[in-house]
C-alpha atoms as a PDB file:
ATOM      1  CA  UNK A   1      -3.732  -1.399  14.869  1.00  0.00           C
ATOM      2  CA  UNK A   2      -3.030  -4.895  15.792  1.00  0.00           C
ATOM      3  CA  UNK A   3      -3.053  -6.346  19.660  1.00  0.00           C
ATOM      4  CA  UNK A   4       0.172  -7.297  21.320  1.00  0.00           C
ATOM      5  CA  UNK A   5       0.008  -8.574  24.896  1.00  0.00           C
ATOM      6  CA  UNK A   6       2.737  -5.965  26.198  1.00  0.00           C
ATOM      7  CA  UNK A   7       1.545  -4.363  29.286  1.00  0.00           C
ATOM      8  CA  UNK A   8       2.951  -0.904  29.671  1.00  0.00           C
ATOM      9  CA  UNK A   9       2.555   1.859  31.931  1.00  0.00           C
ATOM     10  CA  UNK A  10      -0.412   2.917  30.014  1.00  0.00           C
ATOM     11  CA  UNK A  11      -2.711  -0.296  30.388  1.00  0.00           C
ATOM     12  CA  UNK A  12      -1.944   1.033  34.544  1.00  0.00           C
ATOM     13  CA  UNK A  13      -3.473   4.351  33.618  1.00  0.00           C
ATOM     14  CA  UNK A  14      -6.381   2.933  31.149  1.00  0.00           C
ATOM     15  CA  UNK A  15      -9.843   2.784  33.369  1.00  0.00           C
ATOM     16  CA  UNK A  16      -9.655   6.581  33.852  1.00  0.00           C
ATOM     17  CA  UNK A  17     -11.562   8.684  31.642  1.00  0.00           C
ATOM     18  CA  UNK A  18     -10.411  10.723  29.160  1.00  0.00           C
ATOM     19  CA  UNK A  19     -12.298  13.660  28.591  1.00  0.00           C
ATOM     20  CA  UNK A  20     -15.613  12.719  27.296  1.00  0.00           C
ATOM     21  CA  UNK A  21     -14.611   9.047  26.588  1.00  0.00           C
ATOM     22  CA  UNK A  22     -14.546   6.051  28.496  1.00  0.00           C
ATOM     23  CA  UNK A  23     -11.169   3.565  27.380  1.00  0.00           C
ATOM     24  CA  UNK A  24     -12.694  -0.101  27.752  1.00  0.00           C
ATOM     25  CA  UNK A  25     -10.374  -2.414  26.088  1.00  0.00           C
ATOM     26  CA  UNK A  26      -6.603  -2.183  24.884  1.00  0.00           C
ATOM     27  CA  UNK A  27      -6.488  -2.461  21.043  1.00  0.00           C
ATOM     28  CA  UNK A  28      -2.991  -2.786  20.473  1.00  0.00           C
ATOM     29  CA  UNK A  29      -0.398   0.069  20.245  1.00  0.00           C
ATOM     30  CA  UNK A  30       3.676   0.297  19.895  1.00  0.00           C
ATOM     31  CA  UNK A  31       5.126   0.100  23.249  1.00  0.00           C
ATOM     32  CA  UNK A  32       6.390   1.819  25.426  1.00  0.00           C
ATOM     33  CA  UNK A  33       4.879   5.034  24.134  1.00  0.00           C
ATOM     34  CA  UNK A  34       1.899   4.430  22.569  1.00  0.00           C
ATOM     35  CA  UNK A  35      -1.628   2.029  23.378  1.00  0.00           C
ATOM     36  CA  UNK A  36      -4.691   2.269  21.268  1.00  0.00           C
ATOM     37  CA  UNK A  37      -8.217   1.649  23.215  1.00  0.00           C
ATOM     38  CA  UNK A  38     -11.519   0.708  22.280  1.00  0.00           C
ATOM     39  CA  UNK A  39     -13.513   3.723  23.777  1.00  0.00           C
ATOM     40  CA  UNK A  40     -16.471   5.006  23.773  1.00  0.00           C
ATOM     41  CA  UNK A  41     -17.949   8.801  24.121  1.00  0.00           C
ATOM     42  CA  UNK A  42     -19.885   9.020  27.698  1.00  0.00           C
ATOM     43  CA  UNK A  43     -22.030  11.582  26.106  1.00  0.00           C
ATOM     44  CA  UNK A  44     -23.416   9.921  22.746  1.00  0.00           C
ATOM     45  CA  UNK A  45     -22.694   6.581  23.331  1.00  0.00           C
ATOM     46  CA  UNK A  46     -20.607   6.438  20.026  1.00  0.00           C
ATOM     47  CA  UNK A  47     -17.889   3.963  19.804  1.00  0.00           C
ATOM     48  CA  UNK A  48     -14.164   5.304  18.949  1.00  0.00           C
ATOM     49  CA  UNK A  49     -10.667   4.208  19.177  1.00  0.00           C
ATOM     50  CA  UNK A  50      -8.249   6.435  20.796  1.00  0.00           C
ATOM     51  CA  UNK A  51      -4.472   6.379  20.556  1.00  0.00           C
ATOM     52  CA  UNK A  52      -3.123   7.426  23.735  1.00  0.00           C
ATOM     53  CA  UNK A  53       0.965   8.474  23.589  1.00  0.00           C
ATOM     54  CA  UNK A  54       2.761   8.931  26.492  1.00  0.00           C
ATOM     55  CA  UNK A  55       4.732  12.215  26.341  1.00  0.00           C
ATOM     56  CA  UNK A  56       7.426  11.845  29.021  1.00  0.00           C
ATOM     57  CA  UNK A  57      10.424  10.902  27.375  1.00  0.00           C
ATOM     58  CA  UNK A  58       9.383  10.224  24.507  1.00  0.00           C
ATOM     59  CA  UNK A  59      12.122  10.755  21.694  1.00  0.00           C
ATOM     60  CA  UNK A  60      12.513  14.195  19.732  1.00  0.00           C
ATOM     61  CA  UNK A  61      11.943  12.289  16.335  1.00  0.00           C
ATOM     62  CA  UNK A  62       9.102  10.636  17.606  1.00  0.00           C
ATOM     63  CA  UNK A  63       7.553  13.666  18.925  1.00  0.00           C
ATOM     64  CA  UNK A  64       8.370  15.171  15.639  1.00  0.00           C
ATOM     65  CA  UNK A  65       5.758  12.235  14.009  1.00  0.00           C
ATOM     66  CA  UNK A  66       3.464  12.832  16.172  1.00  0.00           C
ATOM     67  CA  UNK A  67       3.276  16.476  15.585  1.00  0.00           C
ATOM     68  CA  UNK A  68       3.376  15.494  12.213  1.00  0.00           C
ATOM     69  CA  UNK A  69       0.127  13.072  12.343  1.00  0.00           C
ATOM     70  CA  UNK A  70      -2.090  15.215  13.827  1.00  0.00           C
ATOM     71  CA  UNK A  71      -1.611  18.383  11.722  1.00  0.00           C
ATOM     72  CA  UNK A  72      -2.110  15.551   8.597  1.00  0.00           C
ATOM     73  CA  UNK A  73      -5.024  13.941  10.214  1.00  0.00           C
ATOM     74  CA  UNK A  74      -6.865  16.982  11.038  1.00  0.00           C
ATOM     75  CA  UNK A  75      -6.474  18.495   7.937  1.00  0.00           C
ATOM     76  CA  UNK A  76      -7.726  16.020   5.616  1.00  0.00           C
ATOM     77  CA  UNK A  77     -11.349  14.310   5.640  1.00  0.00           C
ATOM     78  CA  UNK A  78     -11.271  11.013   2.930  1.00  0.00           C
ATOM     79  CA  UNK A  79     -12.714   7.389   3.302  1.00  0.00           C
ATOM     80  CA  UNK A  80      -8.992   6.206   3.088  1.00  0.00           C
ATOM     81  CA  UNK A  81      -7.671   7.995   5.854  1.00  0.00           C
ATOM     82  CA  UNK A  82      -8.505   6.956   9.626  1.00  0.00           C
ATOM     83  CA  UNK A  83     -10.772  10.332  10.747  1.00  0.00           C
ATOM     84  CA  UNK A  84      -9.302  12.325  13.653  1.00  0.00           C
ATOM     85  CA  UNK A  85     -12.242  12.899  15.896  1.00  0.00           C
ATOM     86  CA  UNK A  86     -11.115  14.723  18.516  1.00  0.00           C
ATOM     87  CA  UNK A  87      -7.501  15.421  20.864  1.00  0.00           C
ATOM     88  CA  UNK A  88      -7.160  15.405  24.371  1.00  0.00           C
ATOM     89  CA  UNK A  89      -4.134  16.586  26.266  1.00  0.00           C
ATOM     90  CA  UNK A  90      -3.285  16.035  29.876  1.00  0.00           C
ATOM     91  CA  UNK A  91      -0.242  16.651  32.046  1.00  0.00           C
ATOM     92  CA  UNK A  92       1.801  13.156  30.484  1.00  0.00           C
ATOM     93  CA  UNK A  93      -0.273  11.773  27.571  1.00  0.00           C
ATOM     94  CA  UNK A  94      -1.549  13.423  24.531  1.00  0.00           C
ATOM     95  CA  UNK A  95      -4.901  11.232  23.196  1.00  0.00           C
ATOM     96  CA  UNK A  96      -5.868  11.231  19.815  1.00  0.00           C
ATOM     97  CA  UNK A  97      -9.564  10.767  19.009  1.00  0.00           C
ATOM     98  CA  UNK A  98     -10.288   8.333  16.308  1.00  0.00           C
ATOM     99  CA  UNK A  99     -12.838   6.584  14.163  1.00  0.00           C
ATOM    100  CA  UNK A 100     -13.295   2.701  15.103  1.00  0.00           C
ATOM    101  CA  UNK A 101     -12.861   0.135  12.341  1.00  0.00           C
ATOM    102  CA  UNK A 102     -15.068  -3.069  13.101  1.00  0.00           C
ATOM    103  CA  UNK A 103     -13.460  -5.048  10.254  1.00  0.00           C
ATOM    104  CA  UNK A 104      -9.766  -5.080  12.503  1.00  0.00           C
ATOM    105  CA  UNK A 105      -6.497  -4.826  10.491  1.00  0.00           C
ATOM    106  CA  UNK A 106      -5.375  -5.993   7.091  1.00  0.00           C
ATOM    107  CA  UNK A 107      -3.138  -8.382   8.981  1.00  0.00           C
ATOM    108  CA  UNK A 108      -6.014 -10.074  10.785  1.00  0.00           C
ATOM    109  CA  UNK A 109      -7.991 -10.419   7.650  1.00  0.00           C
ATOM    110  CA  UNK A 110      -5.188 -12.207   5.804  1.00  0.00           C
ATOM    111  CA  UNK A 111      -4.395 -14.854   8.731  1.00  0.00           C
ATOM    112  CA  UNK A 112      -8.463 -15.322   8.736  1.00  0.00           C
ATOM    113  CA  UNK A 113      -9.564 -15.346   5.264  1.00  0.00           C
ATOM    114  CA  UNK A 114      -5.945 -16.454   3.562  1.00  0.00           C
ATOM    115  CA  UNK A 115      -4.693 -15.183   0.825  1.00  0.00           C
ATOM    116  CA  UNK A 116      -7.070 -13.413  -2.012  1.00  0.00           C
ATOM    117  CA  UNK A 117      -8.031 -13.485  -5.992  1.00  0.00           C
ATOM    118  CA  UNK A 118      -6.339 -10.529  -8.172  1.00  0.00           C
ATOM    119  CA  UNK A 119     -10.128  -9.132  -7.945  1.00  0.00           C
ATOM    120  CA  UNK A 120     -10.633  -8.174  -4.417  1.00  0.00           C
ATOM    121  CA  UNK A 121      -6.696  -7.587  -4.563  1.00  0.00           C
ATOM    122  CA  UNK A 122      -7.046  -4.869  -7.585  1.00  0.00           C
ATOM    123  CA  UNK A 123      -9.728  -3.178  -5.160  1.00  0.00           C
ATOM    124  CA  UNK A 124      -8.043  -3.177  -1.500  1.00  0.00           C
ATOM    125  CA  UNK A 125      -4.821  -1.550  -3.774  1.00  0.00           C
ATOM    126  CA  UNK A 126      -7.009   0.884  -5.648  1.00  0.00           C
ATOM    127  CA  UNK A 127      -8.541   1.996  -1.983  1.00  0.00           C
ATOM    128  CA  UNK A 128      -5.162   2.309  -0.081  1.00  0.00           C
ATOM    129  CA  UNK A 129      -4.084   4.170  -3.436  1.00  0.00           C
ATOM    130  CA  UNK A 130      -6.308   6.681  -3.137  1.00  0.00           C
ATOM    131  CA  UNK A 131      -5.300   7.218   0.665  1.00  0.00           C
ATOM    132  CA  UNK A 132      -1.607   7.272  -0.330  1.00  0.00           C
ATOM    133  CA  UNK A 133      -2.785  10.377  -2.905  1.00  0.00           C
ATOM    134  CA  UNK A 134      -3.742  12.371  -0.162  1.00  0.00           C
ATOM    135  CA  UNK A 135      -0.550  11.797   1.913  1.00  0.00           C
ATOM    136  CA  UNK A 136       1.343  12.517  -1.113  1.00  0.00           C
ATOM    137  CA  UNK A 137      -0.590  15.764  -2.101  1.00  0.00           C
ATOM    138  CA  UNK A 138       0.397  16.928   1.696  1.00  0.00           C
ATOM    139  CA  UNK A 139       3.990  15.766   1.024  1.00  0.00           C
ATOM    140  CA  UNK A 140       4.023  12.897   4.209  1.00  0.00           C
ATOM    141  CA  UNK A 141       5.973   9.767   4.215  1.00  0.00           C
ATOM    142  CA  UNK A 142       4.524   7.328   6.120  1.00  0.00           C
ATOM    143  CA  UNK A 143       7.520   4.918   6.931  1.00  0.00           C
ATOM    144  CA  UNK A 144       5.222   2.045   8.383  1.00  0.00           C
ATOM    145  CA  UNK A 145       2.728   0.875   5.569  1.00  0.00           C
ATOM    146  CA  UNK A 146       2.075  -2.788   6.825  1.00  0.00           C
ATOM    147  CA  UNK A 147      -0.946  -5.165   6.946  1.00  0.00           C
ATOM    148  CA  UNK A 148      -1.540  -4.449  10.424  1.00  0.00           C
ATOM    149  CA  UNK A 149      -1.653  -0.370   9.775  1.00  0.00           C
ATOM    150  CA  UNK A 150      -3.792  -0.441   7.621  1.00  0.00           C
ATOM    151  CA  UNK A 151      -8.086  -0.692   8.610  1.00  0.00           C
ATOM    152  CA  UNK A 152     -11.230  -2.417   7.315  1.00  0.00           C
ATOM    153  CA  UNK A 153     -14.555  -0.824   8.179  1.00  0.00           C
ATOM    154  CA  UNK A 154     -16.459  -4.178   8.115  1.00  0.00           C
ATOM    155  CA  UNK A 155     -14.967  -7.895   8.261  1.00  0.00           C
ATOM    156  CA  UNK A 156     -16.504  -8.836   4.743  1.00  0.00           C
ATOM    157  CA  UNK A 157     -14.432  -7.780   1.396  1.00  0.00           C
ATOM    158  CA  UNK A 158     -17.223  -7.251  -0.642  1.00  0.00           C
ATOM    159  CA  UNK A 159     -18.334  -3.904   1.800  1.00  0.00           C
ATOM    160  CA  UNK A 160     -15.120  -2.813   3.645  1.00  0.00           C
ATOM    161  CA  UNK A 161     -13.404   0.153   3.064  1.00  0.00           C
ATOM    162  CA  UNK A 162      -9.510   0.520   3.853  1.00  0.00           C
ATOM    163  CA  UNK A 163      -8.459   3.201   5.651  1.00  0.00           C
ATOM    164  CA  UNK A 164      -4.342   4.080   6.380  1.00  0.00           C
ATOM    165  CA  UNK A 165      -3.911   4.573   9.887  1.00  0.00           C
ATOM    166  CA  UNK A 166      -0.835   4.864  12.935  1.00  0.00           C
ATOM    167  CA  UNK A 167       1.073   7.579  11.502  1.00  0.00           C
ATOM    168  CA  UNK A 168       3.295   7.631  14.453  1.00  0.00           C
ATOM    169  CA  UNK A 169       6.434   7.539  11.989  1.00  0.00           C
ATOM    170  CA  UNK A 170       5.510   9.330   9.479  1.00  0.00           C
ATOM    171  CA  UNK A 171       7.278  12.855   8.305  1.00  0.00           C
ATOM    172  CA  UNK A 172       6.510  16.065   6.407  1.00  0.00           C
ATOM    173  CA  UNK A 173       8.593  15.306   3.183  1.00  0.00           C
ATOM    174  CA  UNK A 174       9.088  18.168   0.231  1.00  0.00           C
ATOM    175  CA  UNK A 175       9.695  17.284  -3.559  1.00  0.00           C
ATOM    176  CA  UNK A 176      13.550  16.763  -4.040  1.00  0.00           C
ATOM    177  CA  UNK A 177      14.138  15.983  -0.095  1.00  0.00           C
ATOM    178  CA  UNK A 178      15.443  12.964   1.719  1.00  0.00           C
ATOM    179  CA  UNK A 179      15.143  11.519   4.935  1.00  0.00           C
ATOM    180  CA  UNK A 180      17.876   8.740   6.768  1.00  0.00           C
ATOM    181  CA  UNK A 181      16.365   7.783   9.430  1.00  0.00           C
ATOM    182  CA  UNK A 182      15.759   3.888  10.099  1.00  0.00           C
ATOM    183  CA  UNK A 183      12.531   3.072  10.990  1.00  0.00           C
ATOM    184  CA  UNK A 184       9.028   1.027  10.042  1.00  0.00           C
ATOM    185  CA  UNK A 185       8.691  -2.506  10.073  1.00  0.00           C
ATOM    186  CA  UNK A 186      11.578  -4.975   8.723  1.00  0.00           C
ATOM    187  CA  UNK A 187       9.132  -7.478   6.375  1.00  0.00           C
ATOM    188  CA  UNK A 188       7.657  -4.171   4.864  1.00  0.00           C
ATOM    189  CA  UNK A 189      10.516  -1.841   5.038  1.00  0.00           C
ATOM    190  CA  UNK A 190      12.852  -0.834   1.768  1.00  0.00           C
ATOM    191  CA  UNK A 191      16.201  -2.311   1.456  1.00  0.00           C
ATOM    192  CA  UNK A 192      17.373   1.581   1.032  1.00  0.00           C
ATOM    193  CA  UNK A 193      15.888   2.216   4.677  1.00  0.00           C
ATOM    194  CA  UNK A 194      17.643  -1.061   6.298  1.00  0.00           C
ATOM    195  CA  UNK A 195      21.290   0.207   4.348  1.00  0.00           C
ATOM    196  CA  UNK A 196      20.646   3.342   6.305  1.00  0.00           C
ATOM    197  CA  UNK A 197      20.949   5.410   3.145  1.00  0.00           C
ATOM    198  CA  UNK A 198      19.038   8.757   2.390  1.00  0.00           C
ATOM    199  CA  UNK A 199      15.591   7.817   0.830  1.00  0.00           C
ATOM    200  CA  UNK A 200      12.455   9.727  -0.425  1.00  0.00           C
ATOM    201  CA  UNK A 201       8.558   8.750  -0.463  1.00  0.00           C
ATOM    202  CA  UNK A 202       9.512   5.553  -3.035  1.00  0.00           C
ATOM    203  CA  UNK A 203      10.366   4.094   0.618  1.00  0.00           C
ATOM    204  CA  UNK A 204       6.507   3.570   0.609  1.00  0.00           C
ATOM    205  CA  UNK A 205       5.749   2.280  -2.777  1.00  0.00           C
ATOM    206  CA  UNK A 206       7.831  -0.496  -1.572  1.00  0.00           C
ATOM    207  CA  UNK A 207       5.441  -1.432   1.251  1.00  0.00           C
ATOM    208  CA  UNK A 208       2.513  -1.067  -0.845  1.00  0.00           C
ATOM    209  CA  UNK A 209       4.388  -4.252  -3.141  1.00  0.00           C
ATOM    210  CA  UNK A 210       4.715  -6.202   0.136  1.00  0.00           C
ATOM    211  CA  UNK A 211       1.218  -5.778   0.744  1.00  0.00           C
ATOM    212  CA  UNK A 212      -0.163  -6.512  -2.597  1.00  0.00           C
ATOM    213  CA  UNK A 213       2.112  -9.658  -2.410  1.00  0.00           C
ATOM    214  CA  UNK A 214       1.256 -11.021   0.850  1.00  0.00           C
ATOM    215  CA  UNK A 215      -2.690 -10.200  -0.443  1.00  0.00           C
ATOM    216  CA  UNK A 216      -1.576 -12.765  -3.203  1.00  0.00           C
ATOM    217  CA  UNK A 217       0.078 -14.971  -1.399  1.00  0.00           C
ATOM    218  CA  UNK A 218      -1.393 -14.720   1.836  1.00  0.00           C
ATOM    219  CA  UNK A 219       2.559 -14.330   3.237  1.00  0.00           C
ATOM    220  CA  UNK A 220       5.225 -11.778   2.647  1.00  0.00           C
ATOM    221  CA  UNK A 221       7.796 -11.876  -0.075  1.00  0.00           C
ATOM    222  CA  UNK A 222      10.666 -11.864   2.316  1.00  0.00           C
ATOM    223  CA  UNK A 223      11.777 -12.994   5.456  1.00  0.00           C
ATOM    224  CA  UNK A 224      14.886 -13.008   7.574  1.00  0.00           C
ATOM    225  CA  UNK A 225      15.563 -13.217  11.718  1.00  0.00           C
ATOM    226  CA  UNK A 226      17.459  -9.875  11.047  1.00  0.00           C
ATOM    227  CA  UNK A 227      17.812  -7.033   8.735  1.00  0.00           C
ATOM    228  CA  UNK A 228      21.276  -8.540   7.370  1.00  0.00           C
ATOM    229  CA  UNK A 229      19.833 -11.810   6.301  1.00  0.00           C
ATOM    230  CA  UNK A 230      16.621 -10.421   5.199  1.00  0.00           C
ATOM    231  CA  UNK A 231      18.850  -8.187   3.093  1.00  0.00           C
ATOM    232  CA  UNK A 232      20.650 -11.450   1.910  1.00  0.00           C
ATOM    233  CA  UNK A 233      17.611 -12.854   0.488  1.00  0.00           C
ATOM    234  CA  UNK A 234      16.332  -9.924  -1.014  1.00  0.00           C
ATOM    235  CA  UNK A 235      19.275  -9.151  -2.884  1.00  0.00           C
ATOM    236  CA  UNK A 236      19.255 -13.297  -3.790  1.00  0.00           C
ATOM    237  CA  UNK A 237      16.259 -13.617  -5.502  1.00  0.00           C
ATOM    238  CA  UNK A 238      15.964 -12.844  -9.078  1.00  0.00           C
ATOM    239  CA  UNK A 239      12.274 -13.354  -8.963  1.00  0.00           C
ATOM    240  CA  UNK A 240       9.562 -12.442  -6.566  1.00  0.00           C
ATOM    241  CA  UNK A 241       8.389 -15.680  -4.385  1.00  0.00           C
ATOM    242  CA  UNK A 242       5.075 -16.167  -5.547  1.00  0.00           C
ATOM    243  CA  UNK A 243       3.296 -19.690  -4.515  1.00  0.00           C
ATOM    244  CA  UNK A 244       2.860 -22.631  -7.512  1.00  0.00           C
ATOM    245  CA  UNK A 245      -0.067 -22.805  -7.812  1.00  0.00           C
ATOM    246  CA  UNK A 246      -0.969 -18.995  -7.934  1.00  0.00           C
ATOM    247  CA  UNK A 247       1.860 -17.759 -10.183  1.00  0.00           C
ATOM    248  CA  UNK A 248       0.012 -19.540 -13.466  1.00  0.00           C
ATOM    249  CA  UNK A 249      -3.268 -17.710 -12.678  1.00  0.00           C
ATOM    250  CA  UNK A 250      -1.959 -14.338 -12.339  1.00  0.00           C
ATOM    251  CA  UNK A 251      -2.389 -12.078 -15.358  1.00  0.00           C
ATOM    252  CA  UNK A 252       0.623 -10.175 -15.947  1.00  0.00           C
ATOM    253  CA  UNK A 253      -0.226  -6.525 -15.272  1.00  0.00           C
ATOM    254  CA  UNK A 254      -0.393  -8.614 -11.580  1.00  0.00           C
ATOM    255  CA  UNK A 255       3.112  -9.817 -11.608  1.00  0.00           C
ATOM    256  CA  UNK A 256       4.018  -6.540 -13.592  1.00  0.00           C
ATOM    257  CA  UNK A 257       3.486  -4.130 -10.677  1.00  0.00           C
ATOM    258  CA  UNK A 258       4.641  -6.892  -7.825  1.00  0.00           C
ATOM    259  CA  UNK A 259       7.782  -6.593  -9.700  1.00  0.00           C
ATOM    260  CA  UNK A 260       8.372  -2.651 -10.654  1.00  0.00           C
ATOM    261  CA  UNK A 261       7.022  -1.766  -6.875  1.00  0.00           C
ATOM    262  CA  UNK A 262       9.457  -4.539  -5.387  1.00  0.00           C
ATOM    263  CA  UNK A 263      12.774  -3.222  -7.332  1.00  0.00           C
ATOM    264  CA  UNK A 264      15.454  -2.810  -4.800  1.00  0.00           C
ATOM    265  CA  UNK A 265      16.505  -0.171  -7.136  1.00  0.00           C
ATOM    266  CA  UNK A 266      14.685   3.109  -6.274  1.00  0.00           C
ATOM    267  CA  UNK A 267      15.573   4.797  -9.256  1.00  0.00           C
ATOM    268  CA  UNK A 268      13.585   1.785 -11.054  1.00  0.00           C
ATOM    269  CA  UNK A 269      11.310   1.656  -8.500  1.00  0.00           C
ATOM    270  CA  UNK A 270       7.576   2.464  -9.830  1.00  0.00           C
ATOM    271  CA  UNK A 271       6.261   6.216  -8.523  1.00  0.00           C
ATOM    272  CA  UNK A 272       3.359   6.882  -7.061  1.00  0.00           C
ATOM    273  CA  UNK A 273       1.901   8.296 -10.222  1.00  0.00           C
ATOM    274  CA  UNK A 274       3.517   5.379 -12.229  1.00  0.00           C
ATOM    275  CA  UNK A 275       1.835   3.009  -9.963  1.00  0.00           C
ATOM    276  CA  UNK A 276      -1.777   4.621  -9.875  1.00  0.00           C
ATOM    277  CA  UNK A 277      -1.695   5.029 -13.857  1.00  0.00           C
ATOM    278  CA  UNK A 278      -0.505   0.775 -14.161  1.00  0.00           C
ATOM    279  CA  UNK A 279      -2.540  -1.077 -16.387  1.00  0.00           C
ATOM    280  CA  UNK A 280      -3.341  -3.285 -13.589  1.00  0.00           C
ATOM    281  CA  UNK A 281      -5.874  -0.994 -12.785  1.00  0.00           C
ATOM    282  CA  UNK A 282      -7.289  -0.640 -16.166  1.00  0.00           C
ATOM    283  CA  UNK A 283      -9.863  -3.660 -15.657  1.00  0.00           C
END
């Protein structure tokens, strides 16, 4: 959950408690609906994060995510999930409870540490893997796997554990279903979503490629001032972007799954199960 510096009617609202917790500091959030707070419970003294989402006006779709996210988060308990602590309703703004990650985003890491070797790269993509099973066994989408969505427990590789979190667009999905709506974040978000065509969960195996690339590379495969001309240099490229000097040091299960995740082609596209049974994994 990255920071913006948006102010929106809820930093106006923010010193107020909430229940048993006390918002200190504005994390981030996806204005003008929601704002995530570093909090902290008045009765244990236990640092959280809480997501607060304003419920006057907000869209029927988007209502329909949230209602989505918290059945999904507070039915599931893994390390690779954000944990749902608690909710809080009021009149306007429904809060929900979570754990707080010390280590920030994926996105801050990246612009700190640069990009990383295939090692620590084969383990951050097993971890968010295994999160991705569980949103798959509960047939959710999540429509916004990005960097700065998904968490690190502690700052340092070697110890952190990445956890998927904001599932504010995120939808209950069945086997042999499709959804059309447009949404998630351009740099991250399938060619099949930005043509406004009907898509399935492969939509997120696509944003799991941009992630493993920018992890690579330390930037994203593509970019474009607008959905058109990112499309343009998607559909351009007959290989994936990868810097000089890294592409000669990458084995080739590495450049393997890059590719198959990154197909424009969902049909091609790797699974889920195709990805989590890839050789790259085998080491």
């Amino acid at each position: 959950m990255g920071s913006t510096g948006d102010t929106t009617m809820a930093e106006a609202e923010a010193p107020a408690p909430v229940g048993d917790y006390e918002l200190l500091e504005r994390l981030g959030g996806r204005p003008p609906y929601t704002s995530v707070w570093r909090a902290v419970s008045r009765s244990t003294g236990t640092p959280v994060a809480v997501k607060q989402v304003r419920l006057t006006g907000l869209p029927a779709r988007l209502r329909d995510s949230l209602d989505c996210e918290v059945r999904f988060l507070a039915a599931v308990s893994h390390p690779n999930i954000i944990r749902l602590i608690d909710v809080v309703q009021t009149q306007s703004c429904l809060y929900l409870v979570l754990e707080l990650c010390e280590g920030g985003d994926l996105a801050a890491f990246i612009r700190r540490n640069g990009s990383v070797d295939e090692r620590v790269a084969r383990n951050f993509m097993k971890q968010i893997g295994a999160g991705l099973q569980v949103l798959h066994r509960h047939h959710v989408v999540h429509r916004d796997l990005k960097p700065q969505n998904i968490l690190l427990s502690s700052p340092r590789s070697s110890d952190a554990i990445l956890k998927i979190s904001d599932f504010g667009l995120a939808r209950f999905l069945g086997p042999g279903e499709y959804a059309d709506t447009s949404c998630g974040s351009c740099l991250y978000m399938a060619p099949e979503v930005m043509l406004f065509q009907k898509y399935n969960d492969k939509v997120d195996m696509w944003s799991i490629g941009a992630i493993l690339f920018e992890l690579l590379n330390g930037y994203p495969p593509f970019y474009g001032r607008s959905n058109v001309q990112l499309l343009q240099y998607i559909n351009r490229s007959t290989s994936l972007p990868f810097s000089e000097p890294l592409a000669s040091t990458l084995g080739p299960d590495c450049v393997d799954i890059c590719t198959r995740l990154l197909c424009t082609n969902p049909v091609k596209r790797l699974s889920f199960q195709e990805f989590l049974d890839h050789r790259f994994f085998r080491v």
